[in-house]
N, C-alpha and C. Protein backbone atom coordinates (compact mmCIF):
# COMPACT_ATOMS: atom_id res chain seq x y z
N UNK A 1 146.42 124.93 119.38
CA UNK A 1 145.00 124.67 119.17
C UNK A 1 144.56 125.32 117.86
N UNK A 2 144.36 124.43 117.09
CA UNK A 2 143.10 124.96 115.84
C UNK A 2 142.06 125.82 115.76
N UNK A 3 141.85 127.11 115.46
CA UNK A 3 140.73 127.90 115.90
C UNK A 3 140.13 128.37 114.26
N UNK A 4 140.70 127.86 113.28
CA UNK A 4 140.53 128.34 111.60
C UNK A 4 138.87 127.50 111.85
N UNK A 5 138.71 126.63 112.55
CA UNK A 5 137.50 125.48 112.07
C UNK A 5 136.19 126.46 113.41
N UNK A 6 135.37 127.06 112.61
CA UNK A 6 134.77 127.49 114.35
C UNK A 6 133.41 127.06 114.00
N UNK A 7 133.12 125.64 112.92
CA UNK A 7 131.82 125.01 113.10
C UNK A 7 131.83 124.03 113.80
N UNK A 8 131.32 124.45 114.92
CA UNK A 8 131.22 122.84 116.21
C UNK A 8 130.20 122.14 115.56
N UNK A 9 129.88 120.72 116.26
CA UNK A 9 129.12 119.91 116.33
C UNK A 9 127.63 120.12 116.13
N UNK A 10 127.59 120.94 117.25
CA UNK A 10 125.67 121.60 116.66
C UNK A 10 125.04 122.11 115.68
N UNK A 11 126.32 123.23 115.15
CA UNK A 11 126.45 123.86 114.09
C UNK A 11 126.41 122.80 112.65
N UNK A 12 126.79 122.05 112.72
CA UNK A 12 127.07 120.77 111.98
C UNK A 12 125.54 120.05 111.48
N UNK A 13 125.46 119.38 112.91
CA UNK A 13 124.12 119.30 113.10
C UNK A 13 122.45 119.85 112.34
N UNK A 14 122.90 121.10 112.86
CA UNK A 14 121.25 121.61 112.20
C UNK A 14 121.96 122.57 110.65
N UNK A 15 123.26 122.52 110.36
CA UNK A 15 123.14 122.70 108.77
C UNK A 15 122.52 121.39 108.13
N UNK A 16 123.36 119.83 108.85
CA UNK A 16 122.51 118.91 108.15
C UNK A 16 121.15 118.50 108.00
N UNK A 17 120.46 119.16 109.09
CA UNK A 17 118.92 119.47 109.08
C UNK A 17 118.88 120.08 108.09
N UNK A 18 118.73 121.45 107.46
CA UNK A 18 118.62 122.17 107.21
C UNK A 18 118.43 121.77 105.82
N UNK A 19 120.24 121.55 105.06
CA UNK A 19 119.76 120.68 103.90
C UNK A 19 119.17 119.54 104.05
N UNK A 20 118.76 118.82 104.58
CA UNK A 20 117.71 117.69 104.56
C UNK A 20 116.29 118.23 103.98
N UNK A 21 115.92 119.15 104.99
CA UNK A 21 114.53 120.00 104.96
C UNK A 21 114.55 120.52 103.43
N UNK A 22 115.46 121.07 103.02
CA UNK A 22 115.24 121.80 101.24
C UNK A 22 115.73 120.61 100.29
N UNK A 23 116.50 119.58 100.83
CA UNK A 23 115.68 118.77 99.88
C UNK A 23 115.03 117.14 99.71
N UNK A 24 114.33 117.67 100.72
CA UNK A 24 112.79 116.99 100.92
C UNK A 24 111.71 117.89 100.25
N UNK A 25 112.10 119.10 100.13
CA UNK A 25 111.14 119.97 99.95
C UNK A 25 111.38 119.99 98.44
N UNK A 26 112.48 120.14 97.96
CA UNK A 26 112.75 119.83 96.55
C UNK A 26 112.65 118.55 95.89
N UNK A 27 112.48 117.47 96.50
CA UNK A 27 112.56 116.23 95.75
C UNK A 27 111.48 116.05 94.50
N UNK A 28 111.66 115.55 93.47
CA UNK A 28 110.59 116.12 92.26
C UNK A 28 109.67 115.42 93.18
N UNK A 29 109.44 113.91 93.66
CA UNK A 29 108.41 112.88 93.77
C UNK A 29 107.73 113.52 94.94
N UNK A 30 108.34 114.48 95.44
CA UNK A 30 107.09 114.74 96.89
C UNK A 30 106.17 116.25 96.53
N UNK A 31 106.56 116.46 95.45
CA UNK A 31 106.05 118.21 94.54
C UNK A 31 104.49 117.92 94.18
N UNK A 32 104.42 116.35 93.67
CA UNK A 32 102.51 116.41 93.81
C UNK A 32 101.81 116.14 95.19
N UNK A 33 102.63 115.06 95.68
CA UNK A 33 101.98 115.84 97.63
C UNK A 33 101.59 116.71 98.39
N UNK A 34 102.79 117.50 98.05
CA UNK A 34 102.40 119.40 98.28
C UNK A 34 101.74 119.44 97.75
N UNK A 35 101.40 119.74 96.51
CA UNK A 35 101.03 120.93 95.58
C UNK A 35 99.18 119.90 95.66
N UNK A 36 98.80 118.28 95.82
CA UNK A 36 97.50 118.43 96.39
C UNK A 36 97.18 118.66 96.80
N UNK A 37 98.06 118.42 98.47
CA UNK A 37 97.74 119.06 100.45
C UNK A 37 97.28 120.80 99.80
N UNK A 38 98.38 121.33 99.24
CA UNK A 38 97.79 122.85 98.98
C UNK A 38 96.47 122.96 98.77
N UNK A 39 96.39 122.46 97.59
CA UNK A 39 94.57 122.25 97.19
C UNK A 39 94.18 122.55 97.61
N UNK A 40 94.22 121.23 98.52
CA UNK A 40 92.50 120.62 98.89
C UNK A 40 92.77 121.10 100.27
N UNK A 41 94.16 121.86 100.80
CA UNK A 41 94.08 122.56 102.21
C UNK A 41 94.07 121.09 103.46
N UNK A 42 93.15 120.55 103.39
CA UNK A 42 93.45 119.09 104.36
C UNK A 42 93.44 118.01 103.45
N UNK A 43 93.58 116.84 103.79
CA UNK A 43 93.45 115.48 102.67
C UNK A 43 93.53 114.30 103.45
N UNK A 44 93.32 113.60 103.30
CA UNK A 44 93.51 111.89 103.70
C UNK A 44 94.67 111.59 103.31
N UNK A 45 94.81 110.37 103.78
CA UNK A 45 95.99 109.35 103.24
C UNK A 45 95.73 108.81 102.18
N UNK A 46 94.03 108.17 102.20
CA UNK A 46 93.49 107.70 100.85
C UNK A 46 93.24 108.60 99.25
N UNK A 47 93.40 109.66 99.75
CA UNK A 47 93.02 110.88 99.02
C UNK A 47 94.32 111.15 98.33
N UNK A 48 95.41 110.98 99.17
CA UNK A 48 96.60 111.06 98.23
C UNK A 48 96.65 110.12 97.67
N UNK A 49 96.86 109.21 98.37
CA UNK A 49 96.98 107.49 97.29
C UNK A 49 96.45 107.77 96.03
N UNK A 50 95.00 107.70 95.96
CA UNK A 50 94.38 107.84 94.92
C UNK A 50 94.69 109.19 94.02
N UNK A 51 94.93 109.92 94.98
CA UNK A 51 95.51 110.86 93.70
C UNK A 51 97.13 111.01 92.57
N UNK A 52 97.81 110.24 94.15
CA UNK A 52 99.20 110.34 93.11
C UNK A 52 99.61 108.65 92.57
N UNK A 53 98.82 108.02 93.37
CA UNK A 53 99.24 106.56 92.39
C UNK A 53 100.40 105.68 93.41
N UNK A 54 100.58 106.56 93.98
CA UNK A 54 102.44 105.90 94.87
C UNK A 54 101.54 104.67 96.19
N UNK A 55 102.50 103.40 96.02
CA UNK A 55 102.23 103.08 96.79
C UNK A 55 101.97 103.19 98.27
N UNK A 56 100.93 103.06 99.04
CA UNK A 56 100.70 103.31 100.32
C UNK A 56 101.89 103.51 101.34
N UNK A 57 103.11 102.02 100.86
CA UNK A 57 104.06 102.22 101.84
C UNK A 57 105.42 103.20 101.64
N UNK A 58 105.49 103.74 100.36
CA UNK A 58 106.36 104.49 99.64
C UNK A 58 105.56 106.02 100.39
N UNK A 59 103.81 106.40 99.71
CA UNK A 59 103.88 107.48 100.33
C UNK A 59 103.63 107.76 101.72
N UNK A 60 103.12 106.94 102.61
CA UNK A 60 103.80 107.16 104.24
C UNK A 60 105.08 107.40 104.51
N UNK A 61 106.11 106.62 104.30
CA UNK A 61 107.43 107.13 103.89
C UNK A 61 107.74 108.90 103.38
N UNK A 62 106.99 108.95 102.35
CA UNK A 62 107.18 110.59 101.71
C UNK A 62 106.76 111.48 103.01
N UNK A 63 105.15 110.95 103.07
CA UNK A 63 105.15 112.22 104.37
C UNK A 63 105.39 112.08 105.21
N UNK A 64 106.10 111.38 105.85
CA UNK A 64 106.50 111.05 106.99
C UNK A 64 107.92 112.00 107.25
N UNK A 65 108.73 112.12 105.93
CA UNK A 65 110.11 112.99 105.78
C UNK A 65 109.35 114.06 105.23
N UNK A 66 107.91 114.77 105.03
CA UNK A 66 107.54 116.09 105.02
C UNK A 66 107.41 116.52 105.98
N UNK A 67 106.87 115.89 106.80
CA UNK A 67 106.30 115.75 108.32
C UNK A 67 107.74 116.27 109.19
N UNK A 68 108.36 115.52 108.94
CA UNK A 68 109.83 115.57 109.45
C UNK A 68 110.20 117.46 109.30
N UNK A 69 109.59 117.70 108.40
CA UNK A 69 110.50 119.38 107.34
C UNK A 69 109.28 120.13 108.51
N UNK A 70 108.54 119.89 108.97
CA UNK A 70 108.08 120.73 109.33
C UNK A 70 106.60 121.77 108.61
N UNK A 71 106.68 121.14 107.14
CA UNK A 71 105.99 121.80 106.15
C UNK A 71 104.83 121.08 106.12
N UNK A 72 104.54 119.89 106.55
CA UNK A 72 103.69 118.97 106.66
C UNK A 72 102.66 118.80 108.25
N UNK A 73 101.71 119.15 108.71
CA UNK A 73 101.23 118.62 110.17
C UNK A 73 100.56 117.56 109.48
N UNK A 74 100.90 116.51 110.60
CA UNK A 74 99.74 115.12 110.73
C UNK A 74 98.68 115.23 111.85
N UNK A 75 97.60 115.17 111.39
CA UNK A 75 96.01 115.47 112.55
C UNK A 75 95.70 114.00 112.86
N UNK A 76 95.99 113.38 113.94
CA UNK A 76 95.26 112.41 114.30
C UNK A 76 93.76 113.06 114.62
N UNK A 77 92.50 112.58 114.33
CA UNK A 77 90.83 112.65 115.09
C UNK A 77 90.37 111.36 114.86
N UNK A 78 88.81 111.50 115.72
CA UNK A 78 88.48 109.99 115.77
C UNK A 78 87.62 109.79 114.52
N UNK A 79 87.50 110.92 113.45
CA UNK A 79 87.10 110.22 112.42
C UNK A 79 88.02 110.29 111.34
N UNK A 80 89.31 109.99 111.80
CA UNK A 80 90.64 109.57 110.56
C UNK A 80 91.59 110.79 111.12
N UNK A 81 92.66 110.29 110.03
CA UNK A 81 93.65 111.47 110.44
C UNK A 81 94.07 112.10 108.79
N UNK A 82 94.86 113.27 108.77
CA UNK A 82 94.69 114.44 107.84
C UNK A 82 95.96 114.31 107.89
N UNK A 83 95.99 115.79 106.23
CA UNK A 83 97.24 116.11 106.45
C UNK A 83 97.21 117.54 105.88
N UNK A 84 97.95 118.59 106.54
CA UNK A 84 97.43 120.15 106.12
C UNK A 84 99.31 120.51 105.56
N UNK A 85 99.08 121.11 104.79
CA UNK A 85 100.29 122.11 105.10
C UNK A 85 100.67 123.09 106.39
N UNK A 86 101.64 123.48 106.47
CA UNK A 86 101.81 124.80 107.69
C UNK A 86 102.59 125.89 106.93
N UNK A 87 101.62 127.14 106.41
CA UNK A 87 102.27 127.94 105.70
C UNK A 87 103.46 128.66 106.66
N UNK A 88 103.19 128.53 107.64
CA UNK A 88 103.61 129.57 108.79
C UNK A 88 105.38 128.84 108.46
N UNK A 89 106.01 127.81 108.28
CA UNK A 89 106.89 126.95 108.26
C UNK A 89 107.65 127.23 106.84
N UNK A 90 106.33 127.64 105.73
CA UNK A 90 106.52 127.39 104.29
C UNK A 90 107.27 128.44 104.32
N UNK A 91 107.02 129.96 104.96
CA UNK A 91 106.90 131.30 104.66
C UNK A 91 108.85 131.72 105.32
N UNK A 92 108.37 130.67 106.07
CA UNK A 92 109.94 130.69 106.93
C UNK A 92 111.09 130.47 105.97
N UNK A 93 110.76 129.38 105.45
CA UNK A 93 111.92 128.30 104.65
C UNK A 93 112.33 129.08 103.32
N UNK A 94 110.86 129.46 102.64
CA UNK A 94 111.16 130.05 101.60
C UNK A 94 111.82 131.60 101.76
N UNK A 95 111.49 132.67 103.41
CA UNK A 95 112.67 133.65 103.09
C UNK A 95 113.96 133.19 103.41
N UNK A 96 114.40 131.83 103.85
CA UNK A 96 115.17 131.60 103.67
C UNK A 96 116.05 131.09 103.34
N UNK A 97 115.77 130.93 102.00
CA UNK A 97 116.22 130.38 100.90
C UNK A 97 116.12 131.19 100.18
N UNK A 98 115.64 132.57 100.05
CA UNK A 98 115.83 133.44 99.46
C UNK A 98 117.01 134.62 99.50
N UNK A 99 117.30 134.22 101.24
CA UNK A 99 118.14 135.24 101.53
C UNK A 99 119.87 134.20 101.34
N UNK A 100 119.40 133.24 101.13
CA UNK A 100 120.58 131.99 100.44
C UNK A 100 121.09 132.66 99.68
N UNK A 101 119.85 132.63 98.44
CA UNK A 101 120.17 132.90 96.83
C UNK A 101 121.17 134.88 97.03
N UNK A 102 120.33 135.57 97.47
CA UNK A 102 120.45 136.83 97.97
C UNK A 102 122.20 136.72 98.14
N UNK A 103 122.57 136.19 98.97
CA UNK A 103 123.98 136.09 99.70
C UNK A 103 125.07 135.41 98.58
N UNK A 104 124.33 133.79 97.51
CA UNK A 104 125.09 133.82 96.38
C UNK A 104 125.48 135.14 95.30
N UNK A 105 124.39 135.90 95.14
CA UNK A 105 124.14 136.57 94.05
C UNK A 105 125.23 137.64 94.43
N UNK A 106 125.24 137.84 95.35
CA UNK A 106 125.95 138.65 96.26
C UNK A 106 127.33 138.64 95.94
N UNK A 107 127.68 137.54 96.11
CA UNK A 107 129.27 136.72 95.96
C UNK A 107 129.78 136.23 94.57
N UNK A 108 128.53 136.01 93.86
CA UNK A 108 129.58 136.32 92.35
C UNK A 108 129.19 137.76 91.58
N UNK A 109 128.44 138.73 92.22
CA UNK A 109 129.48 140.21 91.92
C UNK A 109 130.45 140.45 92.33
N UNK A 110 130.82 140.12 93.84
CA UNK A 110 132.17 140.87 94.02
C UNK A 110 132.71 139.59 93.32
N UNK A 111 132.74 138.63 93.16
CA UNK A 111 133.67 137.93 92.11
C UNK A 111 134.11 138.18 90.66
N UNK A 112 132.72 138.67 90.03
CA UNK A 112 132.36 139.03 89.03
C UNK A 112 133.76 140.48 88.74
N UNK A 113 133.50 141.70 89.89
CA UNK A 113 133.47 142.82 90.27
C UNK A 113 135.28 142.86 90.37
């Protein structure tokens, strides 16, 4: 029995989440989405449209795979629906992606070393 391989299936799994989520989060075309939602804190659908130009069915698509990351909530109400950031998600991702970089930086000193 093979025991050198000890990433099962799940493990597999939510690494491919994982990079999905950073880069969705990195994609240049979804960086003015964020960085309006930041703004303006809530926004429309129309509000983005009009602000970034992308077609309606392209940016449903976009937030729909922000939505997906977790970095994105969608508010259905009965007078329209929103879209907020969730720093609580942001704060997550970014220490960890920090403690990524942390763990490279790490590995080409003792390479370096």
């Amino acid at each position: 029995m093979d025991t050198w391989n000890t990433i099962t299936r799940t493990s597999r799994t939510r690494l491919t989440r994982a990079l999905k989520v950073l880069e969705t989060l990195c994609n240049e075309e979804n960086i003015p989405i964020l960085e309006h939602i930041r703004k303006k804190e809530t926004t429309s659908l129309a509000e983005l449209y009009l602000q970034t130009g992308v077609s309606p069915a392209k940016l449903e698509m976009q937030l729909d795979s922000l939505c997906e990351t977790g970095c994105v909530v969608h508010e259905s109400a009965a007078m329209g629906s929103s879209y907020r950031i969730n720093p609580e998600r942001i704060w997550q991702i970014n220490g960890i992606s920090r403690r990524i970089n942390q763990i490279r930086e790490d590995g080409l000193r003792e390479q370096a070393g």
